[in-house]
C-alpha atoms as a PDB file:
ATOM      1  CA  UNK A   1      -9.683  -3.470 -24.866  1.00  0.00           C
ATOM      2  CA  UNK A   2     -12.128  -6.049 -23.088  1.00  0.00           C
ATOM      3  CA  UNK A   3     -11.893  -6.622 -18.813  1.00  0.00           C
ATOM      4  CA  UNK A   4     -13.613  -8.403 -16.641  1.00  0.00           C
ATOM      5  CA  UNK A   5     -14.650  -6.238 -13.620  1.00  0.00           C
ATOM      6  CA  UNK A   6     -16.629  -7.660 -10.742  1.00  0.00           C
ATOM      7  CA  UNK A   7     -17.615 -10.420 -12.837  1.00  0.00           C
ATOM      8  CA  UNK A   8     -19.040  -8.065 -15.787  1.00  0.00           C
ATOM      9  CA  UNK A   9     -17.626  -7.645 -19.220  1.00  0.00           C
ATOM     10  CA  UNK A  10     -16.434  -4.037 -19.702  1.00  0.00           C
ATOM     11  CA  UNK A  11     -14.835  -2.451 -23.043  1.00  0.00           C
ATOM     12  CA  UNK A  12     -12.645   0.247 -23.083  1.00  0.00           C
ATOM     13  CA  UNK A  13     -11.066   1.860 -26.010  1.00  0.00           C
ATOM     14  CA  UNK A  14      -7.006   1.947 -25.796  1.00  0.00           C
ATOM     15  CA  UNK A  15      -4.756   1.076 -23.153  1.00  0.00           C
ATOM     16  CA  UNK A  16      -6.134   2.073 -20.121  1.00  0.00           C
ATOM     17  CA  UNK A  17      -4.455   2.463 -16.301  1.00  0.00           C
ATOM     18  CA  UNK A  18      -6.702   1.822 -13.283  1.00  0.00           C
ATOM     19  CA  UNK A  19      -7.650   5.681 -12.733  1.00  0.00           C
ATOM     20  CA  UNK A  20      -8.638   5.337 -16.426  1.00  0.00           C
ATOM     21  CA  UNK A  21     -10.724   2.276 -15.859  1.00  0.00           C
ATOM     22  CA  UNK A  22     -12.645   3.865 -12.640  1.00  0.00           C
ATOM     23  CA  UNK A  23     -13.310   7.205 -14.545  1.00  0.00           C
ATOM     24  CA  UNK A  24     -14.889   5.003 -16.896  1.00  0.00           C
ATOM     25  CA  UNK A  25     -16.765   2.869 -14.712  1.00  0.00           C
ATOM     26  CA  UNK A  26     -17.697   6.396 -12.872  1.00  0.00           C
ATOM     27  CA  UNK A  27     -16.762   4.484  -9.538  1.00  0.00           C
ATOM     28  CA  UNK A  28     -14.324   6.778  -7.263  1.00  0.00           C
ATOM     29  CA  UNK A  29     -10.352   6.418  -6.902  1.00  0.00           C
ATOM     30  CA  UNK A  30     -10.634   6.965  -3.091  1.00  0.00           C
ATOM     31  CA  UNK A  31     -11.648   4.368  -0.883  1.00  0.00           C
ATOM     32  CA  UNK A  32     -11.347   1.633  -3.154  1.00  0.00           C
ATOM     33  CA  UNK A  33      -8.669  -1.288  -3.578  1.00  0.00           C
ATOM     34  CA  UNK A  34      -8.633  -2.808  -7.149  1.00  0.00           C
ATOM     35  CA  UNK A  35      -7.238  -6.058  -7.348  1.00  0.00           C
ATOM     36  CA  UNK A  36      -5.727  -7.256 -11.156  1.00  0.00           C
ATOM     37  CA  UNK A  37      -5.542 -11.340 -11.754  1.00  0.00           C
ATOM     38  CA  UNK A  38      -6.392 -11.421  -7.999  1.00  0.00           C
ATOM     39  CA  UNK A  39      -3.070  -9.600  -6.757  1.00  0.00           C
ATOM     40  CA  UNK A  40      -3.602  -6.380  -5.036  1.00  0.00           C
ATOM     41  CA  UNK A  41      -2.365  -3.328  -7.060  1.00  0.00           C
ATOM     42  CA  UNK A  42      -1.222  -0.765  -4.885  1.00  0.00           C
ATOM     43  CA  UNK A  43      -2.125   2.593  -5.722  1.00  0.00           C
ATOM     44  CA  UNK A  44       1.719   3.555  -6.621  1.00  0.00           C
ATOM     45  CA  UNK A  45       1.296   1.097  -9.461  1.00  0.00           C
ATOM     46  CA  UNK A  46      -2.532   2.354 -10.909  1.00  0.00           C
ATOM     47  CA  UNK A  47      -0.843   4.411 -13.386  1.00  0.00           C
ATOM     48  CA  UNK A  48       0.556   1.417 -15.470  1.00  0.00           C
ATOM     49  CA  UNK A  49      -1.685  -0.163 -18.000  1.00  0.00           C
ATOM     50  CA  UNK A  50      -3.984  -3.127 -17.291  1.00  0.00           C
ATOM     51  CA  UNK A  51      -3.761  -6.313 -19.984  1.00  0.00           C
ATOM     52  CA  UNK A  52      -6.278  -6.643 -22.052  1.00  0.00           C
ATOM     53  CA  UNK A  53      -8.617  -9.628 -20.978  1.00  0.00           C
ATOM     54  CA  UNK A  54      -7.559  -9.277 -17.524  1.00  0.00           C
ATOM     55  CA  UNK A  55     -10.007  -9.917 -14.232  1.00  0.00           C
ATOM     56  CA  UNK A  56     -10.341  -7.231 -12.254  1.00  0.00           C
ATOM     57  CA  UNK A  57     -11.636  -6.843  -8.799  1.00  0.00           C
ATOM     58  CA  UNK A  58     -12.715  -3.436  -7.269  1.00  0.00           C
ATOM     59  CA  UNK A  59     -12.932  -3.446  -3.796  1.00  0.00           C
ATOM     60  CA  UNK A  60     -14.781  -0.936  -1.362  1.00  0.00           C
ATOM     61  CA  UNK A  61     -14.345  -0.165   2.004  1.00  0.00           C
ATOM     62  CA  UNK A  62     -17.753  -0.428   4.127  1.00  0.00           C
ATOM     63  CA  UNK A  63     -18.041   0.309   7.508  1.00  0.00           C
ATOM     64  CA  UNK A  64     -20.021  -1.963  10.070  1.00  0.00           C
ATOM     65  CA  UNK A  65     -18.757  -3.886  12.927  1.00  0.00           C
END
């Protein structure tokens, strides 16, 4: 299946959920907020699949004032 994460292609084979997609990324599943067609998926919902050719946004929390 073919994203678009953070404005980079990425290929994955099968039907991947979010924790699949970050495991393959190697980016964590803690602190992060992963936004699909530019709604907010909240974590509850990260183990249903993502559509193929969707835009994805991952999201980390910084601190800083």
């Amino acid at each position: 299946m073919e994203f678009t994460v953070n404005g980079d292609q990425v290929r994955m084979p099968g039907t991947p959920d979010v924790y699949a997609l970050l495991a393959h990324l190697e980016l964590p599943d803690e602190g992060v907020a992963v936004a699909v067609e530019g709604v907010v998926r909240p974590k509850t919902q990260w183990g249903e699949p993502v559509p193929e050719y969707s835009r994805i946004d991952v999201l980390t929390a910084v601190q800083g004032g």
